[in-house]
Protein backbone atom coordinates (compact mmCIF):
# COMPACT_ATOMS: atom_id res chain seq x y z
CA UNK A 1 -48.82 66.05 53.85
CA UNK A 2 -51.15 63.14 53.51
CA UNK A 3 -54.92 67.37 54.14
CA UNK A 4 -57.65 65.73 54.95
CA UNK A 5 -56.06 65.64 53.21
CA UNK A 6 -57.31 64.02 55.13
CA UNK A 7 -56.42 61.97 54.37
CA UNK A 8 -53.10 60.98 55.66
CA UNK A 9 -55.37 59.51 56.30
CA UNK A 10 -55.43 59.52 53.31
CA UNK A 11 -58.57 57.76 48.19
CA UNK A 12 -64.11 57.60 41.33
CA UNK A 13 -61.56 60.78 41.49
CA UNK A 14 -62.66 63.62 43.11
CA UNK A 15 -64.74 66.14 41.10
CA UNK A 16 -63.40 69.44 40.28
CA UNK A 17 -65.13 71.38 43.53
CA UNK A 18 -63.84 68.83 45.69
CA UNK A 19 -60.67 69.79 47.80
CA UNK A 20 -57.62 67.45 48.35
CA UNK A 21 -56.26 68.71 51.39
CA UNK A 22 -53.01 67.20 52.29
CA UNK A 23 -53.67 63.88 50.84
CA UNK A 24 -57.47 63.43 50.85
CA UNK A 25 -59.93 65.96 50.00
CA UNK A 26 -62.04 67.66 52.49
CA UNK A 27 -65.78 69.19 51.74
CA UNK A 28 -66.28 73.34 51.71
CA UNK A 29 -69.26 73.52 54.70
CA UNK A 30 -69.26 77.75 53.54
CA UNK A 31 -67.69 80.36 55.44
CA UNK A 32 -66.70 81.08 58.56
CA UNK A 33 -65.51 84.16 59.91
CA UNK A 34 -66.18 88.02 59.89
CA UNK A 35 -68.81 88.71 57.30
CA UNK A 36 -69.73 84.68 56.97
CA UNK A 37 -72.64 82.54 57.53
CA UNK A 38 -71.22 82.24 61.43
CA UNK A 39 -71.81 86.36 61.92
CA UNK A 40 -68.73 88.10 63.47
CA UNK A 41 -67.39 87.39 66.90
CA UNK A 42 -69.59 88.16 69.82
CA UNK A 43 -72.87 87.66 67.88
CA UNK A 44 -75.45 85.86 69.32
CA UNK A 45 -77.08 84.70 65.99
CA UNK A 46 -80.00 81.40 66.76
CA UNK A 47 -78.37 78.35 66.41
CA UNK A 48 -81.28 77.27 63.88
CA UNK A 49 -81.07 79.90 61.20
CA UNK A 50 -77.03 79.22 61.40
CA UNK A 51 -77.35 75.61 60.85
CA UNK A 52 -80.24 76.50 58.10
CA UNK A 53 -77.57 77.91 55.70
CA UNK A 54 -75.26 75.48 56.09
CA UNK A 55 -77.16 72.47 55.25
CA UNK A 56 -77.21 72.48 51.44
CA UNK A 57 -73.88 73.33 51.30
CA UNK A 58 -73.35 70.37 53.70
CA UNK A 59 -75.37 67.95 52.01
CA UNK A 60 -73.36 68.48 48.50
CA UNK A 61 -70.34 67.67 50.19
CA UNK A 62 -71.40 64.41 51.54
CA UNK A 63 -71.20 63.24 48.05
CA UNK A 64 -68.44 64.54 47.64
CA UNK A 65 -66.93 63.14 49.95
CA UNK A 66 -67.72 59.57 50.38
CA UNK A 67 -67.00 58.99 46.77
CA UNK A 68 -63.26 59.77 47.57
CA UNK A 69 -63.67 58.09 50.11
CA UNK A 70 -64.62 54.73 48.35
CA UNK A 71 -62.13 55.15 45.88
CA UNK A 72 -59.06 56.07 47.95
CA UNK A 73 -59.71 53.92 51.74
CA UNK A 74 -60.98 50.69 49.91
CA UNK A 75 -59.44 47.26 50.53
CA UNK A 76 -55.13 48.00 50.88
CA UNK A 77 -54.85 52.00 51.85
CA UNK A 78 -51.51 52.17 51.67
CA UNK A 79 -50.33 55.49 53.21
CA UNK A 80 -47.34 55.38 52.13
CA UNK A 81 -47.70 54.69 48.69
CA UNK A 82 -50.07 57.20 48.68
CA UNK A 83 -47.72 59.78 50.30
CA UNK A 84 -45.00 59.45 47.12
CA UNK A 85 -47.79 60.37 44.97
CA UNK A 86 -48.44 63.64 46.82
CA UNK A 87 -44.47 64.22 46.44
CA UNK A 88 -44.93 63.79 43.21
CA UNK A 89 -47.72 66.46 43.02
CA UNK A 90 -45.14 68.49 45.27
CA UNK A 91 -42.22 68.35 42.25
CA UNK A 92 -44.69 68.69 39.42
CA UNK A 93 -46.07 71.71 40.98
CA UNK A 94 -41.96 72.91 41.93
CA UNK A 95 -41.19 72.03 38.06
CA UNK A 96 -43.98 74.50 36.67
CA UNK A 97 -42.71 77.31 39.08
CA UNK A 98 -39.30 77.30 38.76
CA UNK A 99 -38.75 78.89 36.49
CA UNK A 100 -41.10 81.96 37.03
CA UNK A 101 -39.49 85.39 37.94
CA UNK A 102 -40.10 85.85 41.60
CA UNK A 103 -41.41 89.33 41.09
CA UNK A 104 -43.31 90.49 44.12
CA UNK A 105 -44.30 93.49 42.57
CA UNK A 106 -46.57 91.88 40.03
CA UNK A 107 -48.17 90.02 42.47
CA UNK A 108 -50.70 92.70 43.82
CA UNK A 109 -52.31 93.41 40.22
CA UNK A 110 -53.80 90.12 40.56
CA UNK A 111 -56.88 88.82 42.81
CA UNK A 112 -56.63 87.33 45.86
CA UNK A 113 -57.29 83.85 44.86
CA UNK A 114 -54.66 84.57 42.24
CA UNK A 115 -52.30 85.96 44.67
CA UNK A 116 -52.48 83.09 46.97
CA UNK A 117 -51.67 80.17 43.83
CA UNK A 118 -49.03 82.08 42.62
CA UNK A 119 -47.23 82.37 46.34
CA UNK A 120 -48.16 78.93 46.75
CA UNK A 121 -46.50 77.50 43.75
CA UNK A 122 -43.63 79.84 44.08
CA UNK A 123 -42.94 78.41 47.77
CA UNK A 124 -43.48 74.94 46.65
CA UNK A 125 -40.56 75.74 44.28
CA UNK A 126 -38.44 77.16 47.51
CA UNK A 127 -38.46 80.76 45.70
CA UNK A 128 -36.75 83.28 48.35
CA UNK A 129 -39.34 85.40 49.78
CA UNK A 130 -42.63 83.40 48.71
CA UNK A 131 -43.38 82.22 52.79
CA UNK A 132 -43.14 85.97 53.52
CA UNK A 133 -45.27 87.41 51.10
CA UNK A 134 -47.83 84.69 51.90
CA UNK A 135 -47.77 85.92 55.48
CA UNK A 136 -47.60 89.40 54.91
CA UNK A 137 -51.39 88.82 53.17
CA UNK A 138 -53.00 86.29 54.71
CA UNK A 139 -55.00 88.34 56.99
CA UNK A 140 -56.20 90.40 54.14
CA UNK A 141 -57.29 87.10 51.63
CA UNK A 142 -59.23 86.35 54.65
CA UNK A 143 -63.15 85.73 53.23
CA UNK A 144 -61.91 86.54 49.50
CA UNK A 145 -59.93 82.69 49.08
CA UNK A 146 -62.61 79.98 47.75
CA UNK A 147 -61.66 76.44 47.82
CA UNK A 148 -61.31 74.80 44.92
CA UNK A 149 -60.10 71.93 42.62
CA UNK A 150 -56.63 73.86 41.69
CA UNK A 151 -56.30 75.51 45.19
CA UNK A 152 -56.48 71.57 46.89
CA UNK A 153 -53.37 70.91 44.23
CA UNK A 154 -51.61 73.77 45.86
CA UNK A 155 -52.11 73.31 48.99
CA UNK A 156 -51.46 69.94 48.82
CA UNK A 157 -48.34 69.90 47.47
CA UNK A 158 -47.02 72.70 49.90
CA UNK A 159 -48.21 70.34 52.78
CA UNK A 160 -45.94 67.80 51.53
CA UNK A 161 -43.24 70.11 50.95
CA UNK A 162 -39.98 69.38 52.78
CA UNK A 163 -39.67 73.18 53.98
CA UNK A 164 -41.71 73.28 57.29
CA UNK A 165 -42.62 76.98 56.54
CA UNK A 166 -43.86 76.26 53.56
CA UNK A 167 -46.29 73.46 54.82
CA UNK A 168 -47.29 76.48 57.61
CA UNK A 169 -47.95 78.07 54.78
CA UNK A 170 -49.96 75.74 53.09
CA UNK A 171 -52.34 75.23 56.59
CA UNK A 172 -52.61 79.23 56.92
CA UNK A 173 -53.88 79.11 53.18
CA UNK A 174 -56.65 76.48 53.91
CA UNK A 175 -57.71 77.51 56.50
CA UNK A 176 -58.68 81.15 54.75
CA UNK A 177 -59.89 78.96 51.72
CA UNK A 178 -62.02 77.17 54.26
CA UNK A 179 -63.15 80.51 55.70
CA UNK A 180 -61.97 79.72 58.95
CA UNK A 181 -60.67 82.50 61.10
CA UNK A 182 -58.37 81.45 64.10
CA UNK A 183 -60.73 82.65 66.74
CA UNK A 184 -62.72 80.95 69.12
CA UNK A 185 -65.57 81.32 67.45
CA UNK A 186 -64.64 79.57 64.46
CA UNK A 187 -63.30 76.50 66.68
CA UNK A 188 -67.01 76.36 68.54
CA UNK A 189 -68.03 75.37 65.06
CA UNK A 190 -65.52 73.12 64.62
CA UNK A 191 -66.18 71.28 67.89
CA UNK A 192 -69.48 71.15 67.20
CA UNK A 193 -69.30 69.55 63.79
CA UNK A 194 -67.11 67.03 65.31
CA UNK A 195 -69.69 65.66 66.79
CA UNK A 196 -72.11 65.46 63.95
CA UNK A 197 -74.46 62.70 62.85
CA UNK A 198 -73.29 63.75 59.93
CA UNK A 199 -70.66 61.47 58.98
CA UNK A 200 -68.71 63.91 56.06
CA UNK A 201 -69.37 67.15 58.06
CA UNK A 202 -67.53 65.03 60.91
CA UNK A 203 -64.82 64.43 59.28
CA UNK A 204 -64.13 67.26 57.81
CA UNK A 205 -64.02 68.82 61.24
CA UNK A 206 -61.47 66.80 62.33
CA UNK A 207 -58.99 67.67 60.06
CA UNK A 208 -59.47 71.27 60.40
CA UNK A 209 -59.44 71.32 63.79
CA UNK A 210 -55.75 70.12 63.15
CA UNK A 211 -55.09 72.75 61.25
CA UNK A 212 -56.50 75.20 63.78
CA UNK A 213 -54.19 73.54 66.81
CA UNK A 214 -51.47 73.91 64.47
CA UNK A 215 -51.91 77.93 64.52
CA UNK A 216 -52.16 77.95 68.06
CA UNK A 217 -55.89 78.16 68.36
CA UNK A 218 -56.83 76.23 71.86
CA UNK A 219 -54.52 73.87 71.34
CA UNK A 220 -54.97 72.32 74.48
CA UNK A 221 -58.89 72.02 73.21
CA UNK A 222 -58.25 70.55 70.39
CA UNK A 223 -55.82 67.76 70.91
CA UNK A 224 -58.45 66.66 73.94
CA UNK A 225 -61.44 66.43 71.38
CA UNK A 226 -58.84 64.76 68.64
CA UNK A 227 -57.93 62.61 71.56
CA UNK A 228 -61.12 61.28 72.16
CA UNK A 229 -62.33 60.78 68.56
CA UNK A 230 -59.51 58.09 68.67
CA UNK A 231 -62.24 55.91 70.83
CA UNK A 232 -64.52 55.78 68.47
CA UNK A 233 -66.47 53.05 67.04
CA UNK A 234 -66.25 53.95 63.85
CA UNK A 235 -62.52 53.35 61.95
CA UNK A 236 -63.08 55.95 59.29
CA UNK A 237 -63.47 58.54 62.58
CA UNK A 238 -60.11 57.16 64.43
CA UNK A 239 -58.12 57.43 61.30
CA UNK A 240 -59.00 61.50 60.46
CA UNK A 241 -58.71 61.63 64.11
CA UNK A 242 -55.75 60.12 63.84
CA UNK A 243 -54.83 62.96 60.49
CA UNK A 244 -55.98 66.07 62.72
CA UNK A 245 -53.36 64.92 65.85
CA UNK A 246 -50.52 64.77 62.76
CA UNK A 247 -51.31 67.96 61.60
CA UNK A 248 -51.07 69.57 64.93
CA UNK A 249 -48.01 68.57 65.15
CA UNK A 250 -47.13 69.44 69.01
CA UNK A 251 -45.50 67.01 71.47
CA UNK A 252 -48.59 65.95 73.17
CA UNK A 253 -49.56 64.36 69.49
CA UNK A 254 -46.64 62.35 69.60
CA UNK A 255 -47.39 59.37 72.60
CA UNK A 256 -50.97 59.32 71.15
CA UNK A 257 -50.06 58.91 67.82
CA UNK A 258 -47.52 55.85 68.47
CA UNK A 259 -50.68 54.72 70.82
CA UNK A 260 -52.88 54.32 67.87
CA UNK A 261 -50.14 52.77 65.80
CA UNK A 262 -49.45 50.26 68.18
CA UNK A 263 -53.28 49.37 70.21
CA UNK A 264 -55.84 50.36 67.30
CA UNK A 265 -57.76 47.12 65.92
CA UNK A 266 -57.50 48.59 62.16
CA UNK A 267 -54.23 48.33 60.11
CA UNK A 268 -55.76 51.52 58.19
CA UNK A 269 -55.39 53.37 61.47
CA UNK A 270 -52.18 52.06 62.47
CA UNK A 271 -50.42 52.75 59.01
CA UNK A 272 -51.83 56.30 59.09
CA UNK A 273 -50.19 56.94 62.53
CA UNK A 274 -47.37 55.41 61.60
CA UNK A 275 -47.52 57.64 58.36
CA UNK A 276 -47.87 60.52 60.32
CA UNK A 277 -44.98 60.20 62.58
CA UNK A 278 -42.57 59.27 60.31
CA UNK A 279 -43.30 61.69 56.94
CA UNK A 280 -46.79 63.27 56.97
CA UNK A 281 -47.96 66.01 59.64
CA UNK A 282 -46.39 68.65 60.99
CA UNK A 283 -43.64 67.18 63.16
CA UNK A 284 -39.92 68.79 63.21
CA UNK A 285 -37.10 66.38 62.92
CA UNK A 286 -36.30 66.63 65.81
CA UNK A 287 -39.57 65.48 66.89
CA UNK A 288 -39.75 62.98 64.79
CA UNK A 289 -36.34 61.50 65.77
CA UNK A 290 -37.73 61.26 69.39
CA UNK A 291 -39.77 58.67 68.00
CA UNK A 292 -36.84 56.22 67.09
CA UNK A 293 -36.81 53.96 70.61
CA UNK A 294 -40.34 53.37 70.91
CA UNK A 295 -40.33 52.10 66.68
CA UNK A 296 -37.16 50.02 67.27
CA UNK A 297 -39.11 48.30 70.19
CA UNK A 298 -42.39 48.21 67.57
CA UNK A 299 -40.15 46.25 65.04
CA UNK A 300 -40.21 42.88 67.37
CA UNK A 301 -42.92 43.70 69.48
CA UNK A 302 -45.25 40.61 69.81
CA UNK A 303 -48.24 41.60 70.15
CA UNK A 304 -48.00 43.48 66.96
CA UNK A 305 -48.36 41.69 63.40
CA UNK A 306 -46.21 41.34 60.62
CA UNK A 307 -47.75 44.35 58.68
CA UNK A 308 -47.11 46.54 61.90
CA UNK A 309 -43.43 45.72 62.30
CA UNK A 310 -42.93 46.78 58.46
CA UNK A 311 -44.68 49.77 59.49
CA UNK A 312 -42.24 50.76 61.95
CA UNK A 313 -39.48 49.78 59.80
CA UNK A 314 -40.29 52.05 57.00
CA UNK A 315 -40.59 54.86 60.12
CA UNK A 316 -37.36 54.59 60.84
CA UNK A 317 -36.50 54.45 57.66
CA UNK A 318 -37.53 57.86 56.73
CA UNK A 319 -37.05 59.25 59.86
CA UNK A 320 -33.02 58.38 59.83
CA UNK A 321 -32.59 58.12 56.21
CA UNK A 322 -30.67 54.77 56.95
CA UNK A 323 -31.73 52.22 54.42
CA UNK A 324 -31.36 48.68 56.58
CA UNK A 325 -32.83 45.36 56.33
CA UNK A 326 -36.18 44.73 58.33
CA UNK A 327 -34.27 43.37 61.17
CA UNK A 328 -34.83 44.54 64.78
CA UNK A 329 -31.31 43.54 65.60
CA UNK A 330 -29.19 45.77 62.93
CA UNK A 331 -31.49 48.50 63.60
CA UNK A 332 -30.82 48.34 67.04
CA UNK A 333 -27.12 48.05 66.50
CA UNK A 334 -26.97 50.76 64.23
CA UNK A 335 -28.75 52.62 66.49
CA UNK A 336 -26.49 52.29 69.51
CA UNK A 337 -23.55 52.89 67.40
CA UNK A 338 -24.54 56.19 66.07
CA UNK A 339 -28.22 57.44 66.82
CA UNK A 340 -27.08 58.08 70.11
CA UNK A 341 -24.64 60.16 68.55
CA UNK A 342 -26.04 62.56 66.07
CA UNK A 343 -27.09 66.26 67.03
């Protein structure tokens, strides 16, 4: 998927410690969760010596962070091109699994962290069973994942994967990695770092508060702050904003994505949005399908620019699979003839 990976959102490459989640990386801000710098749920621990312990860790991921940052959102973007590079880290990391015995039993002799690659690359490579196993012990890799330079590969191939379980599978990792636990106490934190001053702390919680709404965690919650991030001043805000809504992947995402494709003033923004509806995220097919009116309209739309009507082109390209000219009116007849149609 293309988490922050953000980045789809999403960019001097990344150091070794930093994650790529989805298609940008995303800073480690330390643990969450039973046992973590947070305290365990129903703790009243002062604010102060909370935030205390997280600032180092905070203030080597800025770093971090904007150096990706610099690299991969200067001058084009290009989501899209971006996105067929992280399919091609999805086959490279399907090549080097396949052809790996599939045996289960081997996995438990190995540590967690160990565990969690090897189920990773194994799902990437659509080996029967892999999704299960992963779910069967993600509760107990909870606080012993760390989130690291291989780990981002991983997960960011199995975001892009073209098995929706497997892309679950991927968030459900990260989120352990991250030290996150689905609770409300976790997505306090989250909240709160959304509204930082601190510009990669922000960020970051934007895109994991997608992956939180995509487990089920408040959802409601955290589309509304998602939501509202899209109003900010800032563009580098709107378009992990922008990520976070993708990755949640419910139908309420859907009318604000195409929204912010169609009304944002930054073509970064838009082409992420776009991205997101038409590959990247967590949408169904389905889902994504529902799209298809609204992008045909897009395609001539006048108060759009050129760059936005190739945009919404190239969505409906991937969304149908139908390879047509950039022309509103075959589009449109191919779409009455047999959109309509299809299941």
């Amino acid at each position: 998927m293309d988490v922050p990976q953000p980045t789809a959102a999403s960019q001097i490459p990344p150091s070794k410690d930093a994650p790529v989640a989805g298609k940008e990386p995303v800073p480690d801000y330390g643990t969450l969760g039973p046992g973590s710098d947070l305290g365990s749920p129903g703790t009243s621990e002062p604010r102060t010596a909370r935030n205390t312990r997280f600032a180092p860790l905070v203030a080597v991921a800025i770093g971090v962070l904007l150096a990706m940052m610099v690299a991969g959102l200067g001058s084009a973007h290009a989501a899209w091109s971006r996105f067929g590079k992280l399919f091609a880290t999805r086959n490279e990391v399907a090549k080097t699994a396949h052809d790996r015995s599939a045996d289960f039993s081997q996995i438990d002799r190995m540590q967690p962290q160990r565990q969690a690659e090897a189920l990773l690359e194994l799902a990437v490579a659509h080996s029967d069973g892999a999704v299960n196993q992963i779910s069967s012990r993600i509760d107990r890799w909870q606080g012993q994942l760390k989130w690291d330079s291989q780990m981002a590969t991983l997960t960011t191939a199995a975001l892009n994967s073209n098995d929706m379980s497997v892309r679950q599978s991927a968030v459900e990792i990260e989120l352990a990695a991250y030290g996150l636990s689905k609770n409300s106490k976790s997505l306090d934190y989250l909240m709160e770092s959304a509204e930082s001053a601190d510009h990669a702390q922000k960020i970051w919680a934007l895109w994991a508060l997608g992956l939180m709404g995509n487990r089920g965690v408040e959802t409601g919650r955290v589309v509304k702050t998602l939501s509202a991030h899209l109003k900010d001043a800032d563009e580098d805000s709107r378009h992990w904003a922008v990520d976070g809504l993708a990755l949640v992947g419910s139908g309420e995402t859907i009318p604000l994505l195409l929204a912010a494709m169609h009304d944002d003033a930054s073509p970064i923004v838009r082409e992420e949005a776009a991205c997101g509806l038409a590959q990247s995220g967590m949408f169904t097919r389905e889902q994504r399908r529902s799209t298809v009116p609204l992008l045909l309209q897009y395609t001539d739309d006048p108060s759009l620019d050129a760059r936005t009507h190739g945009w919404a082109f190239q969505a409906l390209t991937d969304i149908t699979g139908q390879h047509l000219p950039n022309d509103s009116a075959a589009w449109r007849s191919w779409f009455e003839k047999e959109f309509q149609q299809q299941p």
